[in-house]
N, C-alpha and C. Protein backbone atom coordinates (compact mmCIF):
# COMPACT_ATOMS: atom_id res chain seq x y z
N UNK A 1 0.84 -1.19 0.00
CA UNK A 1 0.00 0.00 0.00
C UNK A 1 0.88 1.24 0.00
N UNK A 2 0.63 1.99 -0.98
CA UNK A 2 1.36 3.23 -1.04
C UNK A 2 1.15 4.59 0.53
N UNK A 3 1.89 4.74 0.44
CA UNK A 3 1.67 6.13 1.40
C UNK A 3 0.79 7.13 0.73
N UNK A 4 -0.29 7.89 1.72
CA UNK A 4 -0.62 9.11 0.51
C UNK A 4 0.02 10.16 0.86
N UNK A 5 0.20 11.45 -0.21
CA UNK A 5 1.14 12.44 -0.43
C UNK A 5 0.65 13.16 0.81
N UNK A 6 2.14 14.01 1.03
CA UNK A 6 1.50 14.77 2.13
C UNK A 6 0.91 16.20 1.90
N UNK A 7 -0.40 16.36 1.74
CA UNK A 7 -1.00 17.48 0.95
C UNK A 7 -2.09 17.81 2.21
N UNK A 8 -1.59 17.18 3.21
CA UNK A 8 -2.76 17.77 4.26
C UNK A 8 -1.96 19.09 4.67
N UNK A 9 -3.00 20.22 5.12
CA UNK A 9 -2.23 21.44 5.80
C UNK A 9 -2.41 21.48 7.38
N UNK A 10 -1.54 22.04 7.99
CA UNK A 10 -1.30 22.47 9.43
C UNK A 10 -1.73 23.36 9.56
N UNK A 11 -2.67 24.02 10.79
CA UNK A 11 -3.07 25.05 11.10
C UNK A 11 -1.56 26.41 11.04
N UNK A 12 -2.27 27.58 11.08
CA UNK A 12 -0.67 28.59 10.34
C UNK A 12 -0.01 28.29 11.37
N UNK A 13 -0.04 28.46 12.62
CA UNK A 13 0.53 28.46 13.97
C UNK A 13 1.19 27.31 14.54
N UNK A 14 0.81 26.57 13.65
CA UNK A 14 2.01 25.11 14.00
C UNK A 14 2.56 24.79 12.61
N UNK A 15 3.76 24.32 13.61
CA UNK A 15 4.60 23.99 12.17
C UNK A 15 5.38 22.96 13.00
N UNK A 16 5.64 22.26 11.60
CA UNK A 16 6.44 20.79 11.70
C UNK A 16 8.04 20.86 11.45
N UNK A 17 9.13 20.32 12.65
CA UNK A 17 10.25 20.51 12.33
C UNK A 17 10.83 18.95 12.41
N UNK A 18 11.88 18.85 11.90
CA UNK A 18 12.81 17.99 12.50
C UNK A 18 13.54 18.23 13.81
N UNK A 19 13.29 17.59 14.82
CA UNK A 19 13.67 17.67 15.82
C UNK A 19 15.35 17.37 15.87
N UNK A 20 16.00 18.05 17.06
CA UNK A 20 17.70 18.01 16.97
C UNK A 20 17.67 18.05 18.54
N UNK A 21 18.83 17.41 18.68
CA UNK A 21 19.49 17.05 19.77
C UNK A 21 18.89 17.91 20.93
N UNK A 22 18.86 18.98 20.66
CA UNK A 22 19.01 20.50 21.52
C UNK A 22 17.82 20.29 22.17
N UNK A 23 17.02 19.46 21.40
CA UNK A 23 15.39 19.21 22.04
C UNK A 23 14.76 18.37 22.51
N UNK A 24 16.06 17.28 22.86
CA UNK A 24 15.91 16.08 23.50
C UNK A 24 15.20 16.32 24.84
N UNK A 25 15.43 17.32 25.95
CA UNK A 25 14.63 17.08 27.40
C UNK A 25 13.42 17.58 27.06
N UNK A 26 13.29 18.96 25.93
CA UNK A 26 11.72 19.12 25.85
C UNK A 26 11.36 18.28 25.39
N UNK A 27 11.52 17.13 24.75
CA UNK A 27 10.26 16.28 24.13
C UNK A 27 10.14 15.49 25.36
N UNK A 28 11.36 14.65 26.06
CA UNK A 28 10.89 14.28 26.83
C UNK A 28 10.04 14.49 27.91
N UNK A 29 10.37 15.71 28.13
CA UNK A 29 9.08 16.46 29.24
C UNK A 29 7.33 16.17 28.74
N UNK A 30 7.55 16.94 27.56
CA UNK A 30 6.31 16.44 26.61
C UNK A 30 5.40 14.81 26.51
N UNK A 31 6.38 14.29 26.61
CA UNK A 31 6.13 12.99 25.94
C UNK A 31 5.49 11.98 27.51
N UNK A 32 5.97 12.34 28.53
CA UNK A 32 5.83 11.31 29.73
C UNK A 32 4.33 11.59 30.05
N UNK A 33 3.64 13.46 30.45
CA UNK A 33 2.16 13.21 30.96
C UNK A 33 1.55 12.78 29.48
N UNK A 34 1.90 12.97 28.42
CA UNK A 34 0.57 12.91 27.20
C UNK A 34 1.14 11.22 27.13
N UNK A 35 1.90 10.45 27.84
CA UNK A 35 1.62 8.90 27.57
C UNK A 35 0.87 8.33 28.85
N UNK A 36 1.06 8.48 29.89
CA UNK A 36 0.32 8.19 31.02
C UNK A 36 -1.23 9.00 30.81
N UNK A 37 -1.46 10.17 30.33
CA UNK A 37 -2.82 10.02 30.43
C UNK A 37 -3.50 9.03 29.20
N UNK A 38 -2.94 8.77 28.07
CA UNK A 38 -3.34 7.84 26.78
C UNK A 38 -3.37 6.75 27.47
N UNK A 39 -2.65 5.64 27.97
CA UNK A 39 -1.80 4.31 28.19
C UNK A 39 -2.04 4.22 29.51
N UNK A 40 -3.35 4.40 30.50
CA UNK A 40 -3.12 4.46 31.82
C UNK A 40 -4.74 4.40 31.80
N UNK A 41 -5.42 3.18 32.62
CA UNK A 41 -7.05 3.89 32.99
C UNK A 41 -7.44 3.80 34.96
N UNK A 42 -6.35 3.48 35.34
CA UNK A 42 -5.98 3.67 36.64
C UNK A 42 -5.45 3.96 37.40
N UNK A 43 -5.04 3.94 38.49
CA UNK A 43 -3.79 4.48 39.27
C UNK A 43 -2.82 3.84 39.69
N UNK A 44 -3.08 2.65 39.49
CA UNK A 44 -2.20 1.09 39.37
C UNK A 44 -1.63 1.39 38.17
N UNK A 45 -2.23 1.28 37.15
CA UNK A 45 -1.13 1.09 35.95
C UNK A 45 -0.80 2.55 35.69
N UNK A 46 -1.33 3.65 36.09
CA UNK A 46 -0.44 4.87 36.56
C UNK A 46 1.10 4.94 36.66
N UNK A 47 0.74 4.28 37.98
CA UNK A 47 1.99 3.82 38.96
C UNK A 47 3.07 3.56 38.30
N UNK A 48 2.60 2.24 37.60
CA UNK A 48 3.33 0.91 36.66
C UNK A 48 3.88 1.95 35.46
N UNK A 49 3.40 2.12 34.90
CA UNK A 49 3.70 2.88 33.54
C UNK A 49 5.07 3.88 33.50
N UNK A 50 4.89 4.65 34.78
CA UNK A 50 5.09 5.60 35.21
C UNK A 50 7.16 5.22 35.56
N UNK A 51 6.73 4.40 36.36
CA UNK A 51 8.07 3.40 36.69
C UNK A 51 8.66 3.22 35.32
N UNK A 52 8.12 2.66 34.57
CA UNK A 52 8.57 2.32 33.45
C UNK A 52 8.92 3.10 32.47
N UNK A 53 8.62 4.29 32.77
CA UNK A 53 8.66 5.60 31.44
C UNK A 53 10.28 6.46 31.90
N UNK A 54 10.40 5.92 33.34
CA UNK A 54 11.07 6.76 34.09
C UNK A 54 12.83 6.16 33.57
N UNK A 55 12.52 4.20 33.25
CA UNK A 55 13.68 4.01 32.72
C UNK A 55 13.84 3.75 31.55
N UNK A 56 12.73 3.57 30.45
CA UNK A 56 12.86 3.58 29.01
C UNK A 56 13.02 5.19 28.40
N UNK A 57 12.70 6.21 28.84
CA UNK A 57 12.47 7.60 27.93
C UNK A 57 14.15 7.83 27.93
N UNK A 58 14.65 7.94 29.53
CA UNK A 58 16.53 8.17 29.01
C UNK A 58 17.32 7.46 27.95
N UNK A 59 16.52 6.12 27.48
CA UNK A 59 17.36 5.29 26.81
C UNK A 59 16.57 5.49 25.25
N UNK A 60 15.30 5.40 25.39
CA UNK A 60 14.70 6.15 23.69
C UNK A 60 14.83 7.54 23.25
N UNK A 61 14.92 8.51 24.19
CA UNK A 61 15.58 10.10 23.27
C UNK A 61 16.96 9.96 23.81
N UNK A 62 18.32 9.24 23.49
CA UNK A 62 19.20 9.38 24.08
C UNK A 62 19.71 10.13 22.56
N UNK A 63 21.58 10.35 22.98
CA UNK A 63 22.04 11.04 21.70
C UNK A 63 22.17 10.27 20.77
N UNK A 64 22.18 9.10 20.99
CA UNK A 64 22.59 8.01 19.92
C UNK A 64 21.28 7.64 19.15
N UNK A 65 19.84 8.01 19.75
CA UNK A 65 18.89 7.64 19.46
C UNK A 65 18.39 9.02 18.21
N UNK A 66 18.89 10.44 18.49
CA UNK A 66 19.07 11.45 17.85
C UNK A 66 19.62 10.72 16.04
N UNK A 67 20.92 9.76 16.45
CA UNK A 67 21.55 9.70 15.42
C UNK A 67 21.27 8.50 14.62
N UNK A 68 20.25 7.76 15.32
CA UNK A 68 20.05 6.37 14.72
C UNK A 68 18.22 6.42 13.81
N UNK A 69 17.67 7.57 14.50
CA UNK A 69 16.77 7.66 14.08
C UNK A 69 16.01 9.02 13.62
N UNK A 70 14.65 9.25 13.38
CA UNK A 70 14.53 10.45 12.82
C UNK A 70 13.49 10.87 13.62
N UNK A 71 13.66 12.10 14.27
CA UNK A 71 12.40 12.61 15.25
C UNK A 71 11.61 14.12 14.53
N UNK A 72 10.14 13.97 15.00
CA UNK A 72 9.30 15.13 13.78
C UNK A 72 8.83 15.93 15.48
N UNK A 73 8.68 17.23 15.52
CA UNK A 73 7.97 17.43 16.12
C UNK A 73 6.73 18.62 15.70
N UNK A 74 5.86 18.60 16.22
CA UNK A 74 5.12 19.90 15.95
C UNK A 74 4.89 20.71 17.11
N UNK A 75 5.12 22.08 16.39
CA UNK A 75 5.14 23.20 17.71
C UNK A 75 4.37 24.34 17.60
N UNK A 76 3.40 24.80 18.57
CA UNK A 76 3.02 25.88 18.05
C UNK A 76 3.48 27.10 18.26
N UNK A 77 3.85 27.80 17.66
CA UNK A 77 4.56 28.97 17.55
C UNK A 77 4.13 29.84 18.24
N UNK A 78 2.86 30.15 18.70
CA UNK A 78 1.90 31.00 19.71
C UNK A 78 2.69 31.13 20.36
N UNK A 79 2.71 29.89 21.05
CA UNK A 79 3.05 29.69 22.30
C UNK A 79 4.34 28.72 22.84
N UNK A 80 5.12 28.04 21.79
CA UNK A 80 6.57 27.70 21.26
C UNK A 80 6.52 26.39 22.00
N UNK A 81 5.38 26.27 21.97
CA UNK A 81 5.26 24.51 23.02
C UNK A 81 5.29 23.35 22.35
N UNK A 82 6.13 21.86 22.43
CA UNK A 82 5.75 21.09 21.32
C UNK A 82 4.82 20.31 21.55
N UNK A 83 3.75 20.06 20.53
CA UNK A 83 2.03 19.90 20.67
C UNK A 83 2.00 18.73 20.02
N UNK A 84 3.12 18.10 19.27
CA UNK A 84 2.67 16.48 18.65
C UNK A 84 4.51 16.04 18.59
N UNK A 85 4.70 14.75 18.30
CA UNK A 85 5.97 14.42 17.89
C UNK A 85 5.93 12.48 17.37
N UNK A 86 6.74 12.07 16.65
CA UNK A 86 6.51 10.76 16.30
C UNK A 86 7.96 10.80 15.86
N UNK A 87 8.53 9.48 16.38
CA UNK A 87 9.87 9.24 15.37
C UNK A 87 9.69 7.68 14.47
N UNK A 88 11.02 7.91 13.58
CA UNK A 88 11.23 7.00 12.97
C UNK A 88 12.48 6.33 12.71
N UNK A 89 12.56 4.60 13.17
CA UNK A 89 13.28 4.26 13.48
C UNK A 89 13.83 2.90 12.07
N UNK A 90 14.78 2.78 11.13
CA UNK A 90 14.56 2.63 9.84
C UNK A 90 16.19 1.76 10.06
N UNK A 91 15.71 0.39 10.31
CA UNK A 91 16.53 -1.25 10.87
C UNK A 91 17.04 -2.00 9.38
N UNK A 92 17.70 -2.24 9.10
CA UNK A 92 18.16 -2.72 8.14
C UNK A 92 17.50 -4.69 7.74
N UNK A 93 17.20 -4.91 9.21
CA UNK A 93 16.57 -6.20 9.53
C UNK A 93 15.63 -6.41 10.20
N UNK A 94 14.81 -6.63 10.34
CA UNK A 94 13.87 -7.33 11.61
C UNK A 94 14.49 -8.07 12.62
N UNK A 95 15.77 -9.10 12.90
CA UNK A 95 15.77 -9.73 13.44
C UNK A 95 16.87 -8.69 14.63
N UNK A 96 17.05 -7.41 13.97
CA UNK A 96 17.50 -6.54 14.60
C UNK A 96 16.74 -6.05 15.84
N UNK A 97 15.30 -5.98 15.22
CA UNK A 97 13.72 -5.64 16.17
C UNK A 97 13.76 -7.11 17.36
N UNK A 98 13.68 -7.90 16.33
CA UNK A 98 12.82 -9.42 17.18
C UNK A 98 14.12 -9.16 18.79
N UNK A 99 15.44 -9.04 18.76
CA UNK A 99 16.53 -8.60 20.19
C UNK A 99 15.79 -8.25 20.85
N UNK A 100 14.98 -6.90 20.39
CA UNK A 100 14.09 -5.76 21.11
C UNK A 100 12.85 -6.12 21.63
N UNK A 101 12.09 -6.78 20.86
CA UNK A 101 10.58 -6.77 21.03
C UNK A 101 10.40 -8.75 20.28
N UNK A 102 10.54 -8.92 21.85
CA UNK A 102 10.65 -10.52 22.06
C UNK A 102 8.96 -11.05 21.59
N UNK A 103 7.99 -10.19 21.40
CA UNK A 103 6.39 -10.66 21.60
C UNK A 103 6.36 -10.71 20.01
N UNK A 104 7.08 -10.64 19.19
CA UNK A 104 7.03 -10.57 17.53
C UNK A 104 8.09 -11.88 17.40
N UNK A 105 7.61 -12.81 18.05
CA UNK A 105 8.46 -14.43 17.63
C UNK A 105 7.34 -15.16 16.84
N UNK A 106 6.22 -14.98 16.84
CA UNK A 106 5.21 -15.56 15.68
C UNK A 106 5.13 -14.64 14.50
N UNK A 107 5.81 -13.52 14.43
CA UNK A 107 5.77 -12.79 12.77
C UNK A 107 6.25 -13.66 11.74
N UNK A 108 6.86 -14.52 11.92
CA UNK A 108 7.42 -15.41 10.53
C UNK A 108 6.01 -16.15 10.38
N UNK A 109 5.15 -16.51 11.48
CA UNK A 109 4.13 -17.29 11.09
C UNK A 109 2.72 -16.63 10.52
N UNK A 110 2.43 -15.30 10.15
CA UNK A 110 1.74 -14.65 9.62
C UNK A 110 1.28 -14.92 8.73
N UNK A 111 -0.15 -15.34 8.16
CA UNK A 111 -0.65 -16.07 7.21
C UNK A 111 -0.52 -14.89 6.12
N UNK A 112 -0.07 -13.92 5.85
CA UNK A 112 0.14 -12.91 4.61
C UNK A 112 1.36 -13.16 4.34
N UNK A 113 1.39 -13.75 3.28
CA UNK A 113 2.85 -14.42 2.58
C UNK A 113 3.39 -13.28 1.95
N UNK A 114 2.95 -12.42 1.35
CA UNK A 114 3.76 -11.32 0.71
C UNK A 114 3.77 -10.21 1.78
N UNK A 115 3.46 -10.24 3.03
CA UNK A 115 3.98 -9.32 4.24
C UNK A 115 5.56 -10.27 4.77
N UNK A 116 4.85 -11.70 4.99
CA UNK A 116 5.50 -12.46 5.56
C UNK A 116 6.95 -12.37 5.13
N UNK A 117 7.00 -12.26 3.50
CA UNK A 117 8.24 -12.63 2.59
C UNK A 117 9.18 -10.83 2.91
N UNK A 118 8.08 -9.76 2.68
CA UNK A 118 9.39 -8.89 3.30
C UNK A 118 9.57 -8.47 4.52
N UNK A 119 9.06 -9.04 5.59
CA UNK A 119 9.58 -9.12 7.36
C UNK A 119 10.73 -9.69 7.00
N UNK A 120 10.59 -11.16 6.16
CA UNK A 120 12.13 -11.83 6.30
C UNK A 120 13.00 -11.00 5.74
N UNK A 121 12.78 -10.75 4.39
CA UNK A 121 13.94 -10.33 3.44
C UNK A 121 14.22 -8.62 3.29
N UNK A 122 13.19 -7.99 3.50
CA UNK A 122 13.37 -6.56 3.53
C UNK A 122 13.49 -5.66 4.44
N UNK A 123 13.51 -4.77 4.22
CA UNK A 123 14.22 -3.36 4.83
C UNK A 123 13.11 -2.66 5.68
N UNK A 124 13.00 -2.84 7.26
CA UNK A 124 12.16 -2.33 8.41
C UNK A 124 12.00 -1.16 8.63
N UNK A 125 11.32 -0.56 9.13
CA UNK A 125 11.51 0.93 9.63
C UNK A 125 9.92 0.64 11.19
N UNK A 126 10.33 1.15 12.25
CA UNK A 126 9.26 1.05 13.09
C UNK A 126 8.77 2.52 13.53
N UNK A 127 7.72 2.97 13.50
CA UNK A 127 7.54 3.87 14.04
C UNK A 127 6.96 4.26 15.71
N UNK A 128 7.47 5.33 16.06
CA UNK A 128 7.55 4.89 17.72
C UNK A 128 6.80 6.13 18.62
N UNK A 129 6.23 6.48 19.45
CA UNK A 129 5.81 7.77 20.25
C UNK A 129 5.40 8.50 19.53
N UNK A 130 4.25 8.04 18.33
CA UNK A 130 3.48 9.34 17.75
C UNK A 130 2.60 9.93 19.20
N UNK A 131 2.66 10.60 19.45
CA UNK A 131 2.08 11.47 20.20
C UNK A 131 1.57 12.59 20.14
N UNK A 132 0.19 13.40 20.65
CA UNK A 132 -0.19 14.79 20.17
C UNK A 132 -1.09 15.06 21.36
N UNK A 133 -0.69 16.23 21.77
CA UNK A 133 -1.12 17.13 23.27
C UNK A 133 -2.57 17.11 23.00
N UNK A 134 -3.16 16.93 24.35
CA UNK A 134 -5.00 16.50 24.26
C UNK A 134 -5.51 17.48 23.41
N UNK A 135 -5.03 19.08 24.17
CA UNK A 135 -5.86 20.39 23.79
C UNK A 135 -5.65 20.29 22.26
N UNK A 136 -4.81 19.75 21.36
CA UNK A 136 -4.49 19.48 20.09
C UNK A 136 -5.05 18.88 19.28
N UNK A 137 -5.84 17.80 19.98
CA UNK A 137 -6.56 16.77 19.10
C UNK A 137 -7.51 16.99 18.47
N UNK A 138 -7.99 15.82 17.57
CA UNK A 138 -9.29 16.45 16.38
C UNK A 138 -8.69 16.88 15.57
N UNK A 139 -7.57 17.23 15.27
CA UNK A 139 -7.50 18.51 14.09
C UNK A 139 -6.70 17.81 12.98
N UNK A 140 -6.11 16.41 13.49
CA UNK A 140 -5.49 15.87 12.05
C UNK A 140 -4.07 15.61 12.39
N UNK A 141 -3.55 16.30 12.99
CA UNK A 141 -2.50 16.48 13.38
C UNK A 141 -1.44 15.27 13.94
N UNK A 142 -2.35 14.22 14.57
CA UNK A 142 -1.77 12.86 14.31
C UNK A 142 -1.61 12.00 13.16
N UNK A 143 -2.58 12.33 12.23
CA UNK A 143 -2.54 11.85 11.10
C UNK A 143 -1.72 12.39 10.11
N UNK A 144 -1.09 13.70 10.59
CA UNK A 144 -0.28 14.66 9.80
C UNK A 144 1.14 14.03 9.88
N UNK A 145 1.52 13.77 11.49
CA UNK A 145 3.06 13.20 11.93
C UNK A 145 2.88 11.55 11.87
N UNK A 146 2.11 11.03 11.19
CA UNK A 146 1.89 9.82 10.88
C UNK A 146 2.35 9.84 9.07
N UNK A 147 1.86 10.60 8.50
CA UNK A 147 1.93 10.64 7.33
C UNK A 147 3.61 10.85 6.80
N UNK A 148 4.03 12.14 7.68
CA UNK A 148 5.67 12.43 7.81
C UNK A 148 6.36 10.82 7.98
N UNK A 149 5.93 10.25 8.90
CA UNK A 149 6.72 9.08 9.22
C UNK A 149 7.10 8.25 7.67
N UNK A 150 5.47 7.98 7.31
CA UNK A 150 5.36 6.70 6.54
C UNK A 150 5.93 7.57 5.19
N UNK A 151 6.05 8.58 4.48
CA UNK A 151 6.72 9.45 3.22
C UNK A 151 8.32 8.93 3.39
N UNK A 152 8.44 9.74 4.75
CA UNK A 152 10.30 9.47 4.87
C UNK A 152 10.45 7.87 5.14
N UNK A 153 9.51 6.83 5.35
CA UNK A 153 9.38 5.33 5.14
C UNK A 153 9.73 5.27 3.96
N UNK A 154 8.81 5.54 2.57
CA UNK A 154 9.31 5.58 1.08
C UNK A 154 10.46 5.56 1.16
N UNK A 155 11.12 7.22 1.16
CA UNK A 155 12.33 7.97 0.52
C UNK A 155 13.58 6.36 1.10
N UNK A 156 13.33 6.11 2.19
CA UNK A 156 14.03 5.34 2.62
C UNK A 156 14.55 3.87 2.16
N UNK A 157 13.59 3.64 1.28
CA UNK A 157 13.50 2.34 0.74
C UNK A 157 12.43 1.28 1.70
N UNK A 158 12.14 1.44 2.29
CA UNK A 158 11.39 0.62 3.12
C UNK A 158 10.31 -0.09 2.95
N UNK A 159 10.20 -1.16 3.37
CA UNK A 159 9.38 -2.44 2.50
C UNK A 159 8.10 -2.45 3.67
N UNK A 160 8.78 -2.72 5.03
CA UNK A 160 6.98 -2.80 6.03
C UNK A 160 7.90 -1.59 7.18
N UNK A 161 7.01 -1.22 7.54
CA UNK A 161 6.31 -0.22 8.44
C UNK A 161 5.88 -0.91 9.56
N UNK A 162 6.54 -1.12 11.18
CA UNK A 162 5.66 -1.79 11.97
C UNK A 162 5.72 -0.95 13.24
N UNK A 163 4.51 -1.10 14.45
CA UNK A 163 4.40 0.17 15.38
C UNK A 163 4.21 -1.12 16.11
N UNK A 164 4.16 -0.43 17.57
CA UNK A 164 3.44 -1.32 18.57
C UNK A 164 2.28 0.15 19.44
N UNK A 165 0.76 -0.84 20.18
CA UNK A 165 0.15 0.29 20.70
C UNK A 165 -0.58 -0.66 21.51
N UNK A 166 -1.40 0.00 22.40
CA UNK A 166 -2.35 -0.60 23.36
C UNK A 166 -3.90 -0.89 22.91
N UNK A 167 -4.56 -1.62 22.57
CA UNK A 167 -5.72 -1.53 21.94
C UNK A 167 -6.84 -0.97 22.74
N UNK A 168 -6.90 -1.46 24.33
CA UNK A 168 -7.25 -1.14 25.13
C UNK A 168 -7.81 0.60 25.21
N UNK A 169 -6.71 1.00 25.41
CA UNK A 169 -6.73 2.25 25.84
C UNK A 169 -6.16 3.08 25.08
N UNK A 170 -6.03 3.03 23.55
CA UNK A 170 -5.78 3.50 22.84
C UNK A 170 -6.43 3.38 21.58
N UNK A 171 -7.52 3.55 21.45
CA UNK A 171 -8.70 3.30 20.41
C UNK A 171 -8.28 4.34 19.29
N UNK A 172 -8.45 5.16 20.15
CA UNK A 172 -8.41 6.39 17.92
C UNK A 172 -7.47 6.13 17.99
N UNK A 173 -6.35 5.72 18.24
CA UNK A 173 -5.20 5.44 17.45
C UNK A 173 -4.96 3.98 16.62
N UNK A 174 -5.45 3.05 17.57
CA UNK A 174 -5.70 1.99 16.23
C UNK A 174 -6.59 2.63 15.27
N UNK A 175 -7.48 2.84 15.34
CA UNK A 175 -8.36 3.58 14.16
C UNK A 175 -7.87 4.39 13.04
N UNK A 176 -6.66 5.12 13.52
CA UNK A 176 -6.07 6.16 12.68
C UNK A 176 -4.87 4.85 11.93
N UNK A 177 -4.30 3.95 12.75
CA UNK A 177 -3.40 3.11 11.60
C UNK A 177 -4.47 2.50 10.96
N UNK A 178 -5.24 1.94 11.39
CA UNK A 178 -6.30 1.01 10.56
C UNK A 178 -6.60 1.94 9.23
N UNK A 179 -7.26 2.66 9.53
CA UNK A 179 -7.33 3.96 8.68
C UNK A 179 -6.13 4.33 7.27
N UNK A 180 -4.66 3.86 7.52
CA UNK A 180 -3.52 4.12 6.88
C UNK A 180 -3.44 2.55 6.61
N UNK A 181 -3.57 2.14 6.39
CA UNK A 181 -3.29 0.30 6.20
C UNK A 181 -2.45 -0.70 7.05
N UNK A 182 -2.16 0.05 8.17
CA UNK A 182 -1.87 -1.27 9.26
C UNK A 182 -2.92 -2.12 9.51
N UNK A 183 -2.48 -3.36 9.86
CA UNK A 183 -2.74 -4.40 9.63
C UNK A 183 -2.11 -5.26 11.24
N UNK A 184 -2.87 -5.77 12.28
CA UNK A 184 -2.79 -6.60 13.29
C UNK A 184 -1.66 -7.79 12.47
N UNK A 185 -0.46 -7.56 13.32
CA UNK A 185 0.57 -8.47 12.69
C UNK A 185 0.53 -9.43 14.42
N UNK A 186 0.54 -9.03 15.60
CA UNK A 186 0.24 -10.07 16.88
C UNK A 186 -0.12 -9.24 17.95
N UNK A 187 -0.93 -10.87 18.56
CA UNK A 187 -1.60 -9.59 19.59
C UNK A 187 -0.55 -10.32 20.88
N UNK A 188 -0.15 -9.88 22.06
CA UNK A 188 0.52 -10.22 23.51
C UNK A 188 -0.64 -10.03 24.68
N UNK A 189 -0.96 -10.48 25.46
CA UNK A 189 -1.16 -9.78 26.85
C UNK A 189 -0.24 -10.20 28.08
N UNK A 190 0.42 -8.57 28.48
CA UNK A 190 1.31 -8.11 29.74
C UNK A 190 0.23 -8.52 31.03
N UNK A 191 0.91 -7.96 32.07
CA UNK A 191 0.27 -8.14 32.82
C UNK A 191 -0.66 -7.42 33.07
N UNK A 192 -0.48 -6.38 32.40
CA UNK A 192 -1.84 -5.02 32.66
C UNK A 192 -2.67 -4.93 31.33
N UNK A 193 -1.77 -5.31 29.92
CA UNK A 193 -2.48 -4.62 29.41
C UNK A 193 -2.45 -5.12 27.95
N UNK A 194 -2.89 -5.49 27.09
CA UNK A 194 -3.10 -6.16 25.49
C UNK A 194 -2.12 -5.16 24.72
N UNK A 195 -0.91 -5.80 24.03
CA UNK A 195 0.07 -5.21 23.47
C UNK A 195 -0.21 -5.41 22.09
N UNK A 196 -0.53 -4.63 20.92
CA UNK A 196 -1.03 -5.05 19.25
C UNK A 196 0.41 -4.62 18.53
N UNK A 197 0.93 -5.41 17.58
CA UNK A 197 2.09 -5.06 17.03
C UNK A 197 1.46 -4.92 15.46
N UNK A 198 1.46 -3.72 15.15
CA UNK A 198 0.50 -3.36 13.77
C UNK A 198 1.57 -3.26 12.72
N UNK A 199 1.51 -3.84 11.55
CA UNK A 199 2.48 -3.58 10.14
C UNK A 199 1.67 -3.60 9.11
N UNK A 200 2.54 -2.50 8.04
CA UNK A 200 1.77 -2.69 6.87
C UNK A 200 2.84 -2.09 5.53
N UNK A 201 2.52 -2.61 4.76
CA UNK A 201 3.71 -2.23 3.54
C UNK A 201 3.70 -0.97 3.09
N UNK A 202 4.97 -0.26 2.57
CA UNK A 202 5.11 0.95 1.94
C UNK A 202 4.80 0.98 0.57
């Protein structure tokens, strides 16, 4: 499935940059309440999440993570705050991923043989922390830094496209990949919470 062009517009007051090093603690600041209120419907997995954000975020915006991958953010200029962000992370292998994300050991067994054939043989890219500030939402704007992702997916050569998300507690956002042609590649359940690993071809 092709990507479609990116011909959607941004309100004037936000604008989309490539994010740089310099902006590594603001996103992270950004990025920790707008995932706990998405990815959280209690104060238990609050808690849990919370713990967990505290030792994965130093190790996903690190500098090396600057240089290994590609970060978008959107900011509104009003008020110079960043209001959405999504990166993209573009693996030469899958089996580079499978190290990472142990719950994708049945992807070889995927009854879509022409997904199946380029997980094995082709060129990955995952996309990771699309995210967009509540007061922000509605306006497209996830679908905007979704679209950025999967274009610079093309330019890249890239054969599948794969995310991971919560189905649970993250509804318009499966909706919005469903929407773009992801495709339920496996489902996990953690201890809290149904993990969906979504792919779909460029």
């Amino acid at each position: 499935m092709k990507s479609r062009p990116l011909t959607m517009l941004l309100p004037s007051h936000i604008q989309c940059f490539r994010a740089t090093l310099s902006e590594q603690e603001e996103i992270k600041q950004f990025h920790v309440p707008i995932h706990l209120e998405t990815s959280t419907r209690n104060e238990e997995e609050r808690i849990v999440q919370e713990s967990c954000l505290h030792e994965d975020f130093p190790a996903l915006y690190s500098e090396s993570d600057f240089e290994e991958s590609m970060v978008w953010i959107l900011r509104d200029e009003a008020s110079n705050r960043i209001v959405g962000c999504v990166d993209l992370y573009v693996s030469p292998s899958i089996q580079t991923e499978f190290q990472v994300f142990a719950t994708l050991e049945v992807a070889f067994q995927n009854r879509d043989e022409e997904i199946n054939s380029k997980l094995r043989n082709g060129k990955q890219a995952w996309i990771r922390m699309l995210s967009v500030h509540p007061m922000y939402r509605k306006q497209g704007l996830g679908r905007y830094l979704l679209t950025v992702a999967l274009e610079e997916a093309r330019k890249q050569q890239v054969e599948t496209v794969l995310l991971v998300t919560l189905p649970e507690v993250m509804q318009s956002a499966v909706k919005l990949y469903e929407s773009e042609g992801f495709k339920l590649l496996e489902r996990d359940r953690t201890t809290h919470f149904l993990v969906d690993t979504m792919v779909r071809m460029v």
